[in-house]
N, C-alpha and C. Protein backbone atom coordinates (compact mmCIF):
# COMPACT_ATOMS: atom_id res chain seq x y z
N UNK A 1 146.51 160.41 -16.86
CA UNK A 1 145.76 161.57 -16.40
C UNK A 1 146.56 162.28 -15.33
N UNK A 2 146.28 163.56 -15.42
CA UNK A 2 147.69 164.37 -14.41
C UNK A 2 146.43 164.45 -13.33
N UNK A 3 147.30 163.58 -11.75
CA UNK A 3 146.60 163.64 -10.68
C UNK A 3 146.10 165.13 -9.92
N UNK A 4 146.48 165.88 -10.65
CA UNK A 4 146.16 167.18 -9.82
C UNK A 4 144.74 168.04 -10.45
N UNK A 5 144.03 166.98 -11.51
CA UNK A 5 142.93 167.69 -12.21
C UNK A 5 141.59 166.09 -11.41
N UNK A 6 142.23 165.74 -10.50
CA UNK A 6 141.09 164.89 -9.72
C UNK A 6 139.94 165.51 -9.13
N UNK A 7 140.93 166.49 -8.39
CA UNK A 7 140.10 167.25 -8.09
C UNK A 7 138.88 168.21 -8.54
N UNK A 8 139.26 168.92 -9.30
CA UNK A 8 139.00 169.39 -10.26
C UNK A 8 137.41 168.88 -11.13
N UNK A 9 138.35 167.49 -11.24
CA UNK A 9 136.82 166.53 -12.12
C UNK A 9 135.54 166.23 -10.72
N UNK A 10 136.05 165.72 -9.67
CA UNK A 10 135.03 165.81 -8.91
C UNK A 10 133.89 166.80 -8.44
N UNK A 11 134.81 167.62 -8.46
CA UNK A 11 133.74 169.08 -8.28
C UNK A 11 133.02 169.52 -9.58
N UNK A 12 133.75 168.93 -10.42
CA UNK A 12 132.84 168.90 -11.83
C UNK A 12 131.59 167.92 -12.15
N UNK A 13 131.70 166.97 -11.33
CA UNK A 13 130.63 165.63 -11.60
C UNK A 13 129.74 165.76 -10.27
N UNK A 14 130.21 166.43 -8.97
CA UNK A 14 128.91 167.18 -8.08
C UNK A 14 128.32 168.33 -8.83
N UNK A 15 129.05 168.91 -9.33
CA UNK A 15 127.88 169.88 -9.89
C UNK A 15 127.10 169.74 -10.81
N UNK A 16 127.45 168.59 -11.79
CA UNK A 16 126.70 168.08 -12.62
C UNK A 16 125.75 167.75 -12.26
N UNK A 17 125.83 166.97 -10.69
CA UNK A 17 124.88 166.49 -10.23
C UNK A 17 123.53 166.97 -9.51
N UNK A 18 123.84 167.98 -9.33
CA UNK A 18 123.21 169.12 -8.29
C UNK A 18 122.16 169.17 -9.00
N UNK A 19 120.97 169.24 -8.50
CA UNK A 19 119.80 169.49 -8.44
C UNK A 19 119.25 171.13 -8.09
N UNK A 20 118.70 171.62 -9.00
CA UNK A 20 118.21 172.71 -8.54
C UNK A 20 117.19 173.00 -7.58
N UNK A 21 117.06 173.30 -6.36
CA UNK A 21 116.60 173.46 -5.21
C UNK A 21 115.27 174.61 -4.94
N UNK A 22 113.91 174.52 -4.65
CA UNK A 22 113.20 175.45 -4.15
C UNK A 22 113.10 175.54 -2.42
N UNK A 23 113.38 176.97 -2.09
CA UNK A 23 113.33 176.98 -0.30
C UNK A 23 112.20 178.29 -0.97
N UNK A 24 111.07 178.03 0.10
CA UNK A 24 110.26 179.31 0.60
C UNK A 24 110.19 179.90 1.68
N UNK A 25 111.14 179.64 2.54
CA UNK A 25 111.08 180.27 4.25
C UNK A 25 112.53 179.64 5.01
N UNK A 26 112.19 179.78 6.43
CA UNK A 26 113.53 179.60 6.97
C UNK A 26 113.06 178.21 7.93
N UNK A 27 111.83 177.66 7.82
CA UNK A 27 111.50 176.33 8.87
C UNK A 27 110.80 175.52 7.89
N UNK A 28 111.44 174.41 8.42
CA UNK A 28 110.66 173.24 7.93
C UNK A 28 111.43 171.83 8.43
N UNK A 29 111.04 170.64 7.79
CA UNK A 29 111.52 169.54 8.19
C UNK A 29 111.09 167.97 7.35
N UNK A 30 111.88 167.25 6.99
CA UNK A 30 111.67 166.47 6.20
C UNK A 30 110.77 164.86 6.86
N UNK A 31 109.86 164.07 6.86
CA UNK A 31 109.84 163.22 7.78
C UNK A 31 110.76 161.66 7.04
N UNK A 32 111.12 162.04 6.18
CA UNK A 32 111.98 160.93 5.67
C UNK A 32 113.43 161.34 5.13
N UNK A 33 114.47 161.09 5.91
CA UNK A 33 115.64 161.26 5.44
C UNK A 33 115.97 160.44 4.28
N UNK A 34 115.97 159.43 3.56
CA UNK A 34 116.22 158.86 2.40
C UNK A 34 115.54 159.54 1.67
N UNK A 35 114.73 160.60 1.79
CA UNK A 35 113.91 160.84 0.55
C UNK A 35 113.83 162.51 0.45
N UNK A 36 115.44 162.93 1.17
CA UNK A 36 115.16 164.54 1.70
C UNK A 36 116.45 164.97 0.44
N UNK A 37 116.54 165.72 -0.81
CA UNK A 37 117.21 165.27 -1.32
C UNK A 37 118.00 166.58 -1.20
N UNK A 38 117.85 167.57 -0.62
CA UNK A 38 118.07 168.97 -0.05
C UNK A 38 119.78 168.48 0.66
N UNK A 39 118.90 167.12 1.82
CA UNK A 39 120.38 167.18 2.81
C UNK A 39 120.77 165.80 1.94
N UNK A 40 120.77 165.10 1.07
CA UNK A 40 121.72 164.28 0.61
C UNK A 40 122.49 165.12 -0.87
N UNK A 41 121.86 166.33 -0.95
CA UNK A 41 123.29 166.65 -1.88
C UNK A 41 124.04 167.90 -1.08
N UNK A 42 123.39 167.73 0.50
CA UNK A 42 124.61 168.38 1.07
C UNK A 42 125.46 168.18 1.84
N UNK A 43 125.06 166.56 1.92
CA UNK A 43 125.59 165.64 2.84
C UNK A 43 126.77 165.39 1.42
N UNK A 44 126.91 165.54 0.47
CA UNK A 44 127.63 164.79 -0.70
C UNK A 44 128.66 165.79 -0.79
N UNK A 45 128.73 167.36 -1.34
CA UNK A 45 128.85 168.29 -2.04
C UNK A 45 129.33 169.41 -0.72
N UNK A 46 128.74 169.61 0.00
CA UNK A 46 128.97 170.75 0.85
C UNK A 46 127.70 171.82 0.88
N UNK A 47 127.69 171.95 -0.51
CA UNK A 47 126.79 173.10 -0.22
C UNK A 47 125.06 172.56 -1.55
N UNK A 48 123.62 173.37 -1.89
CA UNK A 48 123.10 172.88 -2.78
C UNK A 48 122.95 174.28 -3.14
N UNK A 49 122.29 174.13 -4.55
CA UNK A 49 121.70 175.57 -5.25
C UNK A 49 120.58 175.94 -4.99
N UNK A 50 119.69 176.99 -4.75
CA UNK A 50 118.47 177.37 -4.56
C UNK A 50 117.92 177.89 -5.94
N UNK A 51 116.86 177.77 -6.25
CA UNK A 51 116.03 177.89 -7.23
C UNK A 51 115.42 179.77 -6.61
N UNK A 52 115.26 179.66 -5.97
CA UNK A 52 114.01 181.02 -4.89
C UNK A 52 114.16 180.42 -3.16
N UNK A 53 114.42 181.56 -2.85
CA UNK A 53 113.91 181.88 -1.12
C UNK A 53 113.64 182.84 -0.61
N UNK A 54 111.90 182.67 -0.35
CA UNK A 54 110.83 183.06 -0.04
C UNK A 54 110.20 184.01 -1.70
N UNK A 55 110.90 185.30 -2.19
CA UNK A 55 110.60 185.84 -3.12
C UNK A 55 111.41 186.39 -3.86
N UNK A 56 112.93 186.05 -3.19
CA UNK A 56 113.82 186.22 -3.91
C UNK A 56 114.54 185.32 -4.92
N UNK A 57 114.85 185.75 -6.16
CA UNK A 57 115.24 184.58 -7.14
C UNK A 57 116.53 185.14 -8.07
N UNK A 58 117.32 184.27 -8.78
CA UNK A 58 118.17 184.67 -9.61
C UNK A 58 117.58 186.02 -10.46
N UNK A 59 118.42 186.71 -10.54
CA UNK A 59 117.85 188.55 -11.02
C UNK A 59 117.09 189.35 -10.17
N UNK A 60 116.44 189.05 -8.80
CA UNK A 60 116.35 189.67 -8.03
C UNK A 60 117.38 190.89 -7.68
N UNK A 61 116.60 192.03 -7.48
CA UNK A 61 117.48 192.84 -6.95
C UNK A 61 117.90 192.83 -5.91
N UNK A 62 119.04 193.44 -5.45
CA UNK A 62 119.56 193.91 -3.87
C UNK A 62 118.59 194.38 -3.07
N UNK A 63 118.11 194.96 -2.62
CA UNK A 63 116.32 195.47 -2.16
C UNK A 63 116.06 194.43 -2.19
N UNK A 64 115.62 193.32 -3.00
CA UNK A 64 114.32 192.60 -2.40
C UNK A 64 115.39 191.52 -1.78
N UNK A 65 116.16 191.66 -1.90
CA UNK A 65 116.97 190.52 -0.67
C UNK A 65 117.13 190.61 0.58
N UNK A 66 117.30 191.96 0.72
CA UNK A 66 117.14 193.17 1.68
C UNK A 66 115.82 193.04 2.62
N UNK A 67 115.24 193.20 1.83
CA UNK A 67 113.71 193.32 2.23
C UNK A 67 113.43 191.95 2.93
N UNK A 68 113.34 190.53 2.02
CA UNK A 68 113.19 189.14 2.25
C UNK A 68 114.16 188.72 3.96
N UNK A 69 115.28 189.29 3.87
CA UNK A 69 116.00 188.57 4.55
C UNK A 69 116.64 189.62 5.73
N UNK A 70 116.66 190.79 5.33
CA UNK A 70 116.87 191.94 6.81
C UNK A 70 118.53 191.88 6.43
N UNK A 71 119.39 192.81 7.34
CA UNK A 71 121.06 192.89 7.40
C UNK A 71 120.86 191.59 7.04
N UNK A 72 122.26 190.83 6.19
CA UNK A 72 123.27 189.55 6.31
C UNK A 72 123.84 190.02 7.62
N UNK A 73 124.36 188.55 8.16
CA UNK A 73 125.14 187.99 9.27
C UNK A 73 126.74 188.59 8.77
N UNK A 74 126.60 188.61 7.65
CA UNK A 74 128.47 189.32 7.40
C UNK A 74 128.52 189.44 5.88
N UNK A 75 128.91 190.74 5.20
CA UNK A 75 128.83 191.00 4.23
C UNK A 75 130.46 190.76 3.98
N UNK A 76 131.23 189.71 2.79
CA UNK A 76 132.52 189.83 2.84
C UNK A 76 133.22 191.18 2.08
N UNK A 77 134.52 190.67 2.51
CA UNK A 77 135.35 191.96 1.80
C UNK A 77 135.23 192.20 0.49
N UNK A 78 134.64 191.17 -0.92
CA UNK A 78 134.24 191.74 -2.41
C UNK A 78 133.21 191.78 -2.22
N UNK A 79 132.65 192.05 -1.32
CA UNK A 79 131.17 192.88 -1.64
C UNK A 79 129.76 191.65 -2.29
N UNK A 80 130.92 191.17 -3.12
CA UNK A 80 129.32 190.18 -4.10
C UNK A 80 128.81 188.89 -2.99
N UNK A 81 129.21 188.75 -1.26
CA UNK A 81 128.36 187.60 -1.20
C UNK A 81 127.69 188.17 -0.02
N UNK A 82 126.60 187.91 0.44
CA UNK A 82 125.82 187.67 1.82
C UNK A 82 125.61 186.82 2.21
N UNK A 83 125.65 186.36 3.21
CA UNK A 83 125.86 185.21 4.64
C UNK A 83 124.83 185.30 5.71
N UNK A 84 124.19 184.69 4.99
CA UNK A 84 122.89 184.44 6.64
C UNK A 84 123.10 182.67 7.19
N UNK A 85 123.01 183.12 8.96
CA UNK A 85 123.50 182.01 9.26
C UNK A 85 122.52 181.26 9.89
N UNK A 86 122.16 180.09 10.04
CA UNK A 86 120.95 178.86 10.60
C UNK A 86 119.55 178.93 9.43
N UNK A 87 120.36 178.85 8.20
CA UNK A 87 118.70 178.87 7.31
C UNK A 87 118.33 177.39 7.40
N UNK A 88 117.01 177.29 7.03
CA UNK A 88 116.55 176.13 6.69
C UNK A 88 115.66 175.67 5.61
N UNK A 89 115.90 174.87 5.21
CA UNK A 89 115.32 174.76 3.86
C UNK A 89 113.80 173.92 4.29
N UNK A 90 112.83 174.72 3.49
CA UNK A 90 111.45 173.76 3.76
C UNK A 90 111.32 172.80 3.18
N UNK A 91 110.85 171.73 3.96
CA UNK A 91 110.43 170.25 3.85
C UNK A 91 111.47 169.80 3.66
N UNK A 92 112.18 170.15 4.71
CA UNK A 92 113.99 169.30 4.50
C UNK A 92 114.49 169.36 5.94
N UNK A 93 115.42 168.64 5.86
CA UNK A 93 116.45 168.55 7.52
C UNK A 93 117.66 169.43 6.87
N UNK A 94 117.94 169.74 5.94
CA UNK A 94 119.26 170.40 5.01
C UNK A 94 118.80 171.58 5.86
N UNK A 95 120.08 172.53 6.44
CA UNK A 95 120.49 173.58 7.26
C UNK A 95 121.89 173.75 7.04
N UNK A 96 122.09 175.10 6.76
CA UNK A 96 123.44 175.81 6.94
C UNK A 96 123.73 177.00 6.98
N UNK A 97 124.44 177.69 6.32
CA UNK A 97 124.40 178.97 6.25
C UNK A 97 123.75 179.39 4.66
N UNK A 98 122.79 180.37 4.23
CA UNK A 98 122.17 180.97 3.12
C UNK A 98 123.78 182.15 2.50
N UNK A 99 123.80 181.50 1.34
CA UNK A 99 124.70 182.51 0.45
C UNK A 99 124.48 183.05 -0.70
N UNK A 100 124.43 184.61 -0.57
CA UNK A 100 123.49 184.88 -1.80
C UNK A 100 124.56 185.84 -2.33
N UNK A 101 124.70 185.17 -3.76
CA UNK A 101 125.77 186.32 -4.40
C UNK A 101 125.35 187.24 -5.33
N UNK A 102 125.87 188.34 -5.75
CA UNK A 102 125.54 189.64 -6.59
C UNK A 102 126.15 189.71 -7.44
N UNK A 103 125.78 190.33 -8.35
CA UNK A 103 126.57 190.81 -9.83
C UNK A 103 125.82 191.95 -10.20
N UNK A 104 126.26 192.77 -10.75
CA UNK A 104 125.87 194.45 -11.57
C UNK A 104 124.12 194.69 -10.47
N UNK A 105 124.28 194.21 -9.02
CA UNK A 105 123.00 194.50 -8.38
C UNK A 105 121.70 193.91 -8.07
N UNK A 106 122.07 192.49 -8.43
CA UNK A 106 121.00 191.77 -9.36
C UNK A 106 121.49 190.48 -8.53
N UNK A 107 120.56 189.96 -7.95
CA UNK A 107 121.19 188.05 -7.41
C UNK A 107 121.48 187.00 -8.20
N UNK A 108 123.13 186.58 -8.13
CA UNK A 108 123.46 186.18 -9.25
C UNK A 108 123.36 184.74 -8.87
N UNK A 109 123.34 184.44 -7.45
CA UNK A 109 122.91 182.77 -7.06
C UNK A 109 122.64 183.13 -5.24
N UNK A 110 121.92 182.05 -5.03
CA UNK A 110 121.62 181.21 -3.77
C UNK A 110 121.95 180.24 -3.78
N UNK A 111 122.64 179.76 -2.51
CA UNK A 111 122.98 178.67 -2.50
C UNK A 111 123.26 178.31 -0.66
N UNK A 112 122.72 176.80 -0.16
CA UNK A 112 122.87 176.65 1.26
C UNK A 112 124.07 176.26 1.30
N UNK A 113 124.97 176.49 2.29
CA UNK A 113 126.17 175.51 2.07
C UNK A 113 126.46 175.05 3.62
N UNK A 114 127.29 173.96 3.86
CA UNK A 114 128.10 173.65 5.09
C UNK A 114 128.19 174.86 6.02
N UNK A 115 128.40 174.32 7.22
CA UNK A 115 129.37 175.40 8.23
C UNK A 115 130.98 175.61 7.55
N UNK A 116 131.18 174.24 6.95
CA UNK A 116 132.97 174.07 6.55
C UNK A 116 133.26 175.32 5.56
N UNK A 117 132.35 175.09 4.46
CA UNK A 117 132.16 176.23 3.21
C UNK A 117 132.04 177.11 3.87
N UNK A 118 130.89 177.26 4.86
CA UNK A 118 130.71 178.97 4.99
C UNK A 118 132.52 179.36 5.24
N UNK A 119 132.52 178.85 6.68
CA UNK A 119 134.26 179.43 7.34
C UNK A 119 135.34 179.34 6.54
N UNK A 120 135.51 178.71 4.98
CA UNK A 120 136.29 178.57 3.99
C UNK A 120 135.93 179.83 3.00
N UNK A 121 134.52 180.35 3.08
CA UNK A 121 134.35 181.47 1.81
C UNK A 121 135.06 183.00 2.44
N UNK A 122 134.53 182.72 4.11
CA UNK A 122 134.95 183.99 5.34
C UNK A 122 136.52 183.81 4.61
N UNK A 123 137.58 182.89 4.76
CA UNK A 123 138.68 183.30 5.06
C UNK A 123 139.29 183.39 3.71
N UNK A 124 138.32 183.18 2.68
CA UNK A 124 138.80 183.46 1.22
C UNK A 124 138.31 183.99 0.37
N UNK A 125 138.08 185.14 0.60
CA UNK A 125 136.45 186.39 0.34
C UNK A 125 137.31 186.31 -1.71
N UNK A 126 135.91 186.13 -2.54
CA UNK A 126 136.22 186.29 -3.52
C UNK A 126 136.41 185.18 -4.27
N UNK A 127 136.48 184.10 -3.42
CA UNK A 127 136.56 182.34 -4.44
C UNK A 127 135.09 182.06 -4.52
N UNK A 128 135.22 181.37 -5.13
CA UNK A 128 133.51 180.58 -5.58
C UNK A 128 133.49 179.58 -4.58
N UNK A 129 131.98 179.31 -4.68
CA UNK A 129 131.85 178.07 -3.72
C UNK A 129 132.31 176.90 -3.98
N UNK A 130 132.38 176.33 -5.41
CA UNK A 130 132.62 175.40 -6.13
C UNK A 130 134.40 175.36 -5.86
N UNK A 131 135.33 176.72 -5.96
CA UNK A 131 136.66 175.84 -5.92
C UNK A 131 137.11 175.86 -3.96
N UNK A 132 136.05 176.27 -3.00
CA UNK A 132 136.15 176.29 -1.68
C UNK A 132 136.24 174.80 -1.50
N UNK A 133 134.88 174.34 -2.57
CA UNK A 133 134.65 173.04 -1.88
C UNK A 133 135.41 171.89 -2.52
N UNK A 134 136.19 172.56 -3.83
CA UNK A 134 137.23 171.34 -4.45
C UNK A 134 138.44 171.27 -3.13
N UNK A 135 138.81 172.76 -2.39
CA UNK A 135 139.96 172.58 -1.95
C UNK A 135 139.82 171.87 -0.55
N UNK A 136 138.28 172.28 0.29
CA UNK A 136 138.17 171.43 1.15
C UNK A 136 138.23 169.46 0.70
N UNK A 137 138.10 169.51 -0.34
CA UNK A 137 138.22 168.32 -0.61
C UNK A 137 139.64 167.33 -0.79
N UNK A 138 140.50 168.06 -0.76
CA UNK A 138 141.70 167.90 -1.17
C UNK A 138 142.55 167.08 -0.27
């Protein structure tokens, strides 16, 4: 096996693994960490997927993200991601930064990720989260 597709496969078998995620707000808190599964696939992975937060969901428009969430904390240089920073996921200890990406206008994902990810997507506007977090892995 050529060692340079290790990588590669790992970030392939976290995402396999990933669980699709519901957040409805920006507070909450888990009272059992073994059983918070928000911060153990972000304790694993870097970042998790969101299902909806608050009323925004995959195909949501720009407007209602807008609306839900006020300015992003930093819109990058391709345009397709927004960055809100200290979200929190309800009924969880999982916290990071909220990343919500676009396509033809329309929300093409949510997703919480690390502080590491966030400052890895800032300095590489235009990679996915998935190969941020193969290379932080590296």
């Amino acid at each position: 096996m050529n060692m340079s597709n290790i990588p590669l496969l790992r970030a392939a078998a976290l995402a396999a693994a990933l669980v699709t995620l519901s957040a409805a707000g920006f507070a909450g808190g888990s009272p059992n960490p073994s059983e918070d599964r928000a911060l153990q696939i972000m304790s694993r992975a870097g970042y998790v997927q969101l299902a909806r937060v608050s009323d925004v969901r995959v195909g949501s428009s720009i407007r209602s993200a807008f609306d839900a969430f006020g300015p992003a904390n930093r819109i990058l240089s391709d345009g397709t991601w927004l960055v809100y920073k200290d979200f929190h996921v309800d009924q969880s200890s999982a916290h990071g930064t909220l990343v919500v990406s676009f396509k033809d206008g329309r929300v093409s994902g949510l997703r919480l990720v690390s502080p590491n990810v966030a400052v890895a997507l800032v300095a590489h506007p235009g990679s996915s989260i998935e190969s941020v977090v193969v290379a932080l892995n590296r």
